[in-house]
Protein backbone atom coordinates (compact mmCIF):
# COMPACT_ATOMS: atom_id res chain seq x y z
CA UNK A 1 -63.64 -33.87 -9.83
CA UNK A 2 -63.30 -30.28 -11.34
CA UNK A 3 -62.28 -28.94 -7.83
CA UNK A 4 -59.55 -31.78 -7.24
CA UNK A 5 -57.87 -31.40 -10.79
CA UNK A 6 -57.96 -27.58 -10.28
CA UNK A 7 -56.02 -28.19 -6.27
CA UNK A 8 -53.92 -30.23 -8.02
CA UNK A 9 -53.11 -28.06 -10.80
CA UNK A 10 -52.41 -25.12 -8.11
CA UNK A 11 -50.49 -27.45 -6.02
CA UNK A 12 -48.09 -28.34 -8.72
CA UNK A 13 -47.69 -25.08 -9.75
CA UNK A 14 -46.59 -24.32 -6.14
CA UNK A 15 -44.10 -27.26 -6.30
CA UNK A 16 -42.55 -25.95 -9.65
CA UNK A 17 -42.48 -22.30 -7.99
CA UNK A 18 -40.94 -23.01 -5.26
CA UNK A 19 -37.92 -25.29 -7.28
CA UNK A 20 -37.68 -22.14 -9.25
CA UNK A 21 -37.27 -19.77 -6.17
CA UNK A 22 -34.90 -22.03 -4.92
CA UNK A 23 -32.83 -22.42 -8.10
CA UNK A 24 -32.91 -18.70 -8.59
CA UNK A 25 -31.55 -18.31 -4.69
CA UNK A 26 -28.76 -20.62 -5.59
CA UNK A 27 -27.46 -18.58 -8.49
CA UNK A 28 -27.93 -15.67 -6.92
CA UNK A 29 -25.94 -16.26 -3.82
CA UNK A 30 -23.17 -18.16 -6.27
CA UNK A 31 -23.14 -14.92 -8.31
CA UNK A 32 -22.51 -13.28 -5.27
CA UNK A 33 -19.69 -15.57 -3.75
CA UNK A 34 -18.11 -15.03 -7.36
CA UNK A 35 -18.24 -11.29 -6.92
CA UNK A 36 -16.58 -11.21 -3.48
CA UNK A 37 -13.98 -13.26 -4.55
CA UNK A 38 -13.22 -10.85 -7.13
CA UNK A 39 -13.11 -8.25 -5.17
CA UNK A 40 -10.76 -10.01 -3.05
CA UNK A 41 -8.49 -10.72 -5.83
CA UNK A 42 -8.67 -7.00 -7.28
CA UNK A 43 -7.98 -5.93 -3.75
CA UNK A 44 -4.70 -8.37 -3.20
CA UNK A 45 -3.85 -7.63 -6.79
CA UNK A 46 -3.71 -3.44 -6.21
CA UNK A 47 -1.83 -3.78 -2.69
CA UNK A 48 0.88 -6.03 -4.90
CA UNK A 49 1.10 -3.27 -7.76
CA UNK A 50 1.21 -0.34 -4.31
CA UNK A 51 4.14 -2.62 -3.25
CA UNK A 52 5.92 -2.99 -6.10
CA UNK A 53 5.50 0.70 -7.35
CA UNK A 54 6.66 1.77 -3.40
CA UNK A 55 9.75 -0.72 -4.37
CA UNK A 56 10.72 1.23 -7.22
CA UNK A 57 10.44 4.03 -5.50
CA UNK A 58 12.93 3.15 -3.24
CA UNK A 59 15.36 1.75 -5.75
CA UNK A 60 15.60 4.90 -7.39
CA UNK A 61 15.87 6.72 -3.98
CA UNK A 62 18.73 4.61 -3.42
CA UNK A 63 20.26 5.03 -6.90
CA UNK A 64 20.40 8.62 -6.78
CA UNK A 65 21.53 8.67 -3.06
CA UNK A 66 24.74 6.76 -4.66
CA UNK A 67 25.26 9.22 -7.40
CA UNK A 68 24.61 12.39 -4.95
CA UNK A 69 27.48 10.79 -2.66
CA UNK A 70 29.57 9.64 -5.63
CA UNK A 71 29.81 13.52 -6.69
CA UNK A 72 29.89 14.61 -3.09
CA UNK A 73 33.30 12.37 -2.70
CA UNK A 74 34.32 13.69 -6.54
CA UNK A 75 33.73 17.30 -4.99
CA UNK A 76 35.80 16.41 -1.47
CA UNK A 77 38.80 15.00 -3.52
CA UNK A 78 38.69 18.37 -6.02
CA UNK A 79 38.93 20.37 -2.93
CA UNK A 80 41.58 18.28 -1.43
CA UNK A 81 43.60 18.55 -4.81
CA UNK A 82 43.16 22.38 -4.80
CA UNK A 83 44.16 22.89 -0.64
CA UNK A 84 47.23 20.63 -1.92
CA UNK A 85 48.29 22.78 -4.45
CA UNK A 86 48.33 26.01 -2.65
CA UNK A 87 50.28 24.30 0.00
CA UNK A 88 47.29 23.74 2.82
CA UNK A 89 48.07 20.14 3.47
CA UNK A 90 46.03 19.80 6.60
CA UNK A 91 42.75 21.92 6.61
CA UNK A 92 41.20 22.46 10.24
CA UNK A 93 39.68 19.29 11.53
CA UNK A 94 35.51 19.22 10.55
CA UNK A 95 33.75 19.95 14.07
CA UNK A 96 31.59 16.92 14.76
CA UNK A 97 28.42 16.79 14.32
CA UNK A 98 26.02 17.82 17.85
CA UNK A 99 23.72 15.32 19.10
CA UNK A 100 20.40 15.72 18.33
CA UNK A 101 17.79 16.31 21.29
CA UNK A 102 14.22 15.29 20.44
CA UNK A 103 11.85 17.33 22.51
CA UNK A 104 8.13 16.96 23.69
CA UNK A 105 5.77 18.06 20.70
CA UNK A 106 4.86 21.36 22.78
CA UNK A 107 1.04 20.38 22.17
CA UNK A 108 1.08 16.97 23.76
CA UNK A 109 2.47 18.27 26.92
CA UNK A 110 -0.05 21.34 26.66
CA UNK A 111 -2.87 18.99 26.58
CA UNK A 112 -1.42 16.52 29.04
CA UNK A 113 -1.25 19.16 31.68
CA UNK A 114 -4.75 20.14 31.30
């Protein structure tokens, strides 16, 4: 009788053992969902702060494109107010702009003859 109380004694701590390893694997792996899903969320919550500081960014690109032209126009009527005083009322037309021919980077064609 000693032998079967001691199998069963070793057979119920196996039972408990394995409950425990189980419930131990089950925290675990929802301890490691949790974790991804952080990540995640840290990860979607930097690329919105990357976007909104890239935003501002442009904004104040934008804002000090205006003023740059705002002075360039203030500078354009100066100069026209000045050639109209000392009796140049029609300065030489500006000479448009030329066309702008993108060329082959010299490397890609280097390699792409080899």
């Amino acid at each position: 009788m000693e032998t079967w109380l001691s199998y069963l004694v070793v057979f119920a701590l196996g039972v408990e053992v394995g409950a425990l390893a189980i419930t131990l694997k089950s925290r675990l792996s929802a301890t490691k969902t949790q974790r991804t899903e952080q990540v995640a969320a840290r990860g979607r919550i930097l690329a919105g702060i990357k976007e909104k500081h890239d935003e501002e960014i442009l904004d104040q690109a934008f804002r000090t494109t205006e003023a740059i032209k705002r002075e360039l126009d203030k500078s354009l009527q100066t100069l026209q107010r000045t050639l109209n005083a000392i009796g140049i009322t029609n300065p030489a037309p500006v000479a448009q702009p030329k066309p702008i021919v993108q060329l082959s980077n010299p490397v890609e064609s280097e390699t792409a003859a080899s």
